[in-house]
Protein backbone atom coordinates (compact mmCIF):
# COMPACT_ATOMS: atom_id res chain seq x y z
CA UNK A 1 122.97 98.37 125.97
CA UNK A 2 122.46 101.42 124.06
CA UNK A 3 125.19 100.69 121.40
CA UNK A 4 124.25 97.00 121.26
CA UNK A 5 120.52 97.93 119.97
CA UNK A 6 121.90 100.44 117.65
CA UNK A 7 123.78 97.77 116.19
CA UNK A 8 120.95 95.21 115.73
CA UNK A 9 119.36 98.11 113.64
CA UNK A 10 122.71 98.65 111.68
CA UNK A 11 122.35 94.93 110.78
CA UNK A 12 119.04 95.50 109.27
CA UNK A 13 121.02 97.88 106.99
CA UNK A 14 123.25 95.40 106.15
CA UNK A 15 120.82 92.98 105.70
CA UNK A 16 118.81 95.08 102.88
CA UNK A 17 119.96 95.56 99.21
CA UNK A 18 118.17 96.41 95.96
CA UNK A 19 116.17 93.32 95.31
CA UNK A 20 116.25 92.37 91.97
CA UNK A 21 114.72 89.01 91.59
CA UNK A 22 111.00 88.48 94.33
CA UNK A 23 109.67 85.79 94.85
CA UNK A 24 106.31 86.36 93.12
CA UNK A 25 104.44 83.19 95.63
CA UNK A 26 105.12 84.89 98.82
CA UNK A 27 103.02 87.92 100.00
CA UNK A 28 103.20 90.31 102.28
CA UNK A 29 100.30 89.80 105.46
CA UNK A 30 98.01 92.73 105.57
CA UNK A 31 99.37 93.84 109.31
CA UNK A 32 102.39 93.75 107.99
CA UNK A 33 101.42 96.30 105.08
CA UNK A 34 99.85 98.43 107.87
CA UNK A 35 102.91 98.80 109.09
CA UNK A 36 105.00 99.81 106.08
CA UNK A 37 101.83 102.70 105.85
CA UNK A 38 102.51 103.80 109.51
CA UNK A 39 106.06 104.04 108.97
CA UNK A 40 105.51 106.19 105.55
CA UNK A 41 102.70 108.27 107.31
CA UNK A 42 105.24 108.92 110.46
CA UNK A 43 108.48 110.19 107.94
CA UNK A 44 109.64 113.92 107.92
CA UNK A 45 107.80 116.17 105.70
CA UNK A 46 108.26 119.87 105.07
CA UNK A 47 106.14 121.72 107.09
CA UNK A 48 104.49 118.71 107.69
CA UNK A 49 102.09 118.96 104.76
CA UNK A 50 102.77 115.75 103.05
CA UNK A 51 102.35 116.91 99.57
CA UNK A 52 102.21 113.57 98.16
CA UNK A 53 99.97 110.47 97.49
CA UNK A 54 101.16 106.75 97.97
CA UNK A 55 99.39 104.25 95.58
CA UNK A 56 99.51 100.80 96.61
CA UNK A 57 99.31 97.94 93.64
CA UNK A 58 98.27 94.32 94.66
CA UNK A 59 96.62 93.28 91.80
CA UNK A 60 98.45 91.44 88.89
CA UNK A 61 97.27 93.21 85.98
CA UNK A 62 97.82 96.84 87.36
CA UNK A 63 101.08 95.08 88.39
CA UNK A 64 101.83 93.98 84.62
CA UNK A 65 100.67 96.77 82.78
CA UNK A 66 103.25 98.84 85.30
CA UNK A 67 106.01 96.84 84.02
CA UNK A 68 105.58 97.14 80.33
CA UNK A 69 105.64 100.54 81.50
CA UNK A 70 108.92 100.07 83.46
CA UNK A 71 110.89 98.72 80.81
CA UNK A 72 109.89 95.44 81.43
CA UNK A 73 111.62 95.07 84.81
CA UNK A 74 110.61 91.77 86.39
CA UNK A 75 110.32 93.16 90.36
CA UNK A 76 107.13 95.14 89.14
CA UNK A 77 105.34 92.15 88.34
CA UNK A 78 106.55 89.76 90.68
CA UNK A 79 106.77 92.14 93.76
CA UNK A 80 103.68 91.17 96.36
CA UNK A 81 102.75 94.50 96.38
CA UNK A 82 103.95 97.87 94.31
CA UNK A 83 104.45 101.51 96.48
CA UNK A 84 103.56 103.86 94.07
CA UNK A 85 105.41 107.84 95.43
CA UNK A 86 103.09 110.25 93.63
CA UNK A 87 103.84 114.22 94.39
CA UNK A 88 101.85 117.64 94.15
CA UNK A 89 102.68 119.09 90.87
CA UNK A 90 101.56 122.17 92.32
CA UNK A 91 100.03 123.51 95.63
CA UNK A 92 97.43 125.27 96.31
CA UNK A 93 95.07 126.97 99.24
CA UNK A 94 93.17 124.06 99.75
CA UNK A 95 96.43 122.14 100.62
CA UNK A 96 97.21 123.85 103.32
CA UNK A 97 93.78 124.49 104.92
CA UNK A 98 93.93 120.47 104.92
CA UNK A 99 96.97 120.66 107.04
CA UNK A 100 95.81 123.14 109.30
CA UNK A 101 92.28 121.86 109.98
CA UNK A 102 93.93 118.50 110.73
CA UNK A 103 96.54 120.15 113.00
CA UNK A 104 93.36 121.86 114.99
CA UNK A 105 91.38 118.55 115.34
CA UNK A 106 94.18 116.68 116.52
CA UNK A 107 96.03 118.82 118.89
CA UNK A 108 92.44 119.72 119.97
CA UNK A 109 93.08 123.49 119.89
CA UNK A 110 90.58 125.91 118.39
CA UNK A 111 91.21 126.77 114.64
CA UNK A 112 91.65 130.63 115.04
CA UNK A 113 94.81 129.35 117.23
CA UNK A 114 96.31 127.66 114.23
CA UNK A 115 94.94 129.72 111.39
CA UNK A 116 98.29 132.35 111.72
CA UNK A 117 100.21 128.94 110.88
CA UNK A 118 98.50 128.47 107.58
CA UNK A 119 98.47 132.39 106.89
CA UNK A 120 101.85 132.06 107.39
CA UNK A 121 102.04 128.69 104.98
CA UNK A 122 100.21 130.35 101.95
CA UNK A 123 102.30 133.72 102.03
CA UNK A 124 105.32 131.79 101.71
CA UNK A 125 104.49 128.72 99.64
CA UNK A 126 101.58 130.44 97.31
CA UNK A 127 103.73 133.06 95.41
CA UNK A 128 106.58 130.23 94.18
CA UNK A 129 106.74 129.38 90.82
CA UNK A 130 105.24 125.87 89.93
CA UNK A 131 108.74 124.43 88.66
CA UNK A 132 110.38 124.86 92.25
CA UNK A 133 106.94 123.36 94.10
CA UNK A 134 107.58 120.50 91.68
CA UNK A 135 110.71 120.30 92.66
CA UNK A 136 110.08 120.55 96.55
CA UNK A 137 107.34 118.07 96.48
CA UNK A 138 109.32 115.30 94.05
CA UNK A 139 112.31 115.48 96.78
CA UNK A 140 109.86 115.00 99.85
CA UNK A 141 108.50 111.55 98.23
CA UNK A 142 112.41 110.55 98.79
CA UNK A 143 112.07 110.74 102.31
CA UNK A 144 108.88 108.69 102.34
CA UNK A 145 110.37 106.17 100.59
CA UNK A 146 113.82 106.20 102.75
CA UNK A 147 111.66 105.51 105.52
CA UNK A 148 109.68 102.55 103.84
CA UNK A 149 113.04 100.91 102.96
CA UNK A 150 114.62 101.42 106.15
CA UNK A 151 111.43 99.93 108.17
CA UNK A 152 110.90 96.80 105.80
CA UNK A 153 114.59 95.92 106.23
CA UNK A 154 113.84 95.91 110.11
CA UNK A 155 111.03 93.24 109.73
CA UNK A 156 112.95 91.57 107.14
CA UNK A 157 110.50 92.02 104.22
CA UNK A 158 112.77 93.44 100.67
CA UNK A 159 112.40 96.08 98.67
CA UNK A 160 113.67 98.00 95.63
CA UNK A 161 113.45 101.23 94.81
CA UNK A 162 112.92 102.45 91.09
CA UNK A 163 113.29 105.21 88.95
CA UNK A 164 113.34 103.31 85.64
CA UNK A 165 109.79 103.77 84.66
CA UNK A 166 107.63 106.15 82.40
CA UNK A 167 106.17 108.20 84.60
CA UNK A 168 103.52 109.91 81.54
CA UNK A 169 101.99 106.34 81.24
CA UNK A 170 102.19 105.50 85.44
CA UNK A 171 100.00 108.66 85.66
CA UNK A 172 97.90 107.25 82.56
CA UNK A 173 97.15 103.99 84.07
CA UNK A 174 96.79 105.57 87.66
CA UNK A 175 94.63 107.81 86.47
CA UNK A 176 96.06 110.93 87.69
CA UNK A 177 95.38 113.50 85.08
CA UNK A 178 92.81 115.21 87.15
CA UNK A 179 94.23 114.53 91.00
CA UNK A 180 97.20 117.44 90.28
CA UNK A 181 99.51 114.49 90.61
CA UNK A 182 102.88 113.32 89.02
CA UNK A 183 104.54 109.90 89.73
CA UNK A 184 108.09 110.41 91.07
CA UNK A 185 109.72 106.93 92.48
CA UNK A 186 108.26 103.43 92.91
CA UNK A 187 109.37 101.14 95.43
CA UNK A 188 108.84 97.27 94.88
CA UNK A 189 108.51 95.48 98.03
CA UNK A 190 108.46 91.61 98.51
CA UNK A 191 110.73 89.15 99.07
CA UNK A 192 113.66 87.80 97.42
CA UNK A 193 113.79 84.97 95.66
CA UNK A 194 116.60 82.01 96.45
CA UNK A 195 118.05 83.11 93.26
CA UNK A 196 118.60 86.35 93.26
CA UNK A 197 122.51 86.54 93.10
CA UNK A 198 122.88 89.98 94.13
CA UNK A 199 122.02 89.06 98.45
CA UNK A 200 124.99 86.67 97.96
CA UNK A 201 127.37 89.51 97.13
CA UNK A 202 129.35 91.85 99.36
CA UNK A 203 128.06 95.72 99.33
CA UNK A 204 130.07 97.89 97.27
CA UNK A 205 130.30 100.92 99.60
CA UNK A 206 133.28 104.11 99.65
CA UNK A 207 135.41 104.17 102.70
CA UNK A 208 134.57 106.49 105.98
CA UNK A 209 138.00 108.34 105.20
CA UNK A 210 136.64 108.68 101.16
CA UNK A 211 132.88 109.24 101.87
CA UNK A 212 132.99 111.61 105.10
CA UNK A 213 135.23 114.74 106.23
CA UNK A 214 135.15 116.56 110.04
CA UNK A 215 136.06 120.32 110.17
């Protein structure tokens, strides 16, 4: 029974590719977006910190100045909605005591129980240079997005994910100059449109004896 629903979920895997042509008429239902939020909010982060901010674009002429900022690539406009991956450029106190206070209020345990946590947080993550935070944070926003990918292909709604954009003039539009923010990845999520040729070909994928090796 076990391997039988494991591979209903490897058919979702199969089912999903890089979308490259939505259908810009269809939209995705608000519980359904919801969703695709719980699923982002529920994905592995370091430390569980979530040093990141997801934007969210719905409306068509955020959606078309993003794509003359994407080299014109057609899923930014006609995607129902745009998932916008932005990450810390650098961390600071306040970060953490965000985390912590949240970790006391949920797990309903007094803060000078957690406080050695965040102590613990800032001694390590404080003193590194801003280059390797932005590095850190930019490879967390990967995981987010594996996770939004992986759930939308389970409720059969697409989705692309793209790196082909200018992130100076994303962070322009956005807004972000002041929010200590940096956009990393997008991920265009929709559905695909009837004439999108690339669902009607076969995956291009390395062999298990090429891609993987047991010691």
């Amino acid at each position: 029974m076990v391997i039988l629903e494991m591979t209903k979920e490897l058919d979702s895997y199969r089912w999903r590719y890089a979308t490259k042509k939505f259908n810009s008429n269809k939209k995705i239902s608000k519980p359904n977006i919801e969703l695709i939020k719980e699923a982002i909010n529920l994905a592995p982060s370091s430390y569980g910190l979530q040093l990141f901010k997801v934007f969210i674009i719905e409306n068509q002429e955020i959606k078309n100045q993003l794509k003359a900022a994407s080299y014109s690539q057609s899923q930014i406009s006609d995607a129902s909605h745009i998932f916008i991956f932005c990450s810390k450029a650098k961390i600071d106190a306040a970060d953490i005591d965000i985390y912590i206070n949240n970790k006391s209020r949920i797990q309903k345990k007094p803060i000078n129980e957690v406080q050695g946590y965040g102590d613990f947080l800032k001694s390590n993550l404080l003193k590194k240079e801003d280059n390797k935070i932005a590095t850190w944070t930019t490879n967390q926003v990967y995981i987010a997005l594996s996770h939004l990918m992986t759930f939308c292909a389970s409720i059969k709604i697409d989705s692309c994910p793209i790196e082909g954009f200018e992130a100076e003039k994303y962070n322009e539009i956005l807004k972000l100059s002041n929010q200590n923010l940096n956009t990393s990845v997008v991920a265009a999520v929709g559905y695909r449109s009837k004439g999108d040729q690339s669902q009607y070909e076969e995956k291009i994928r390395k062999s298990f004896d090429e891609l993987f090796e047991t010691f």
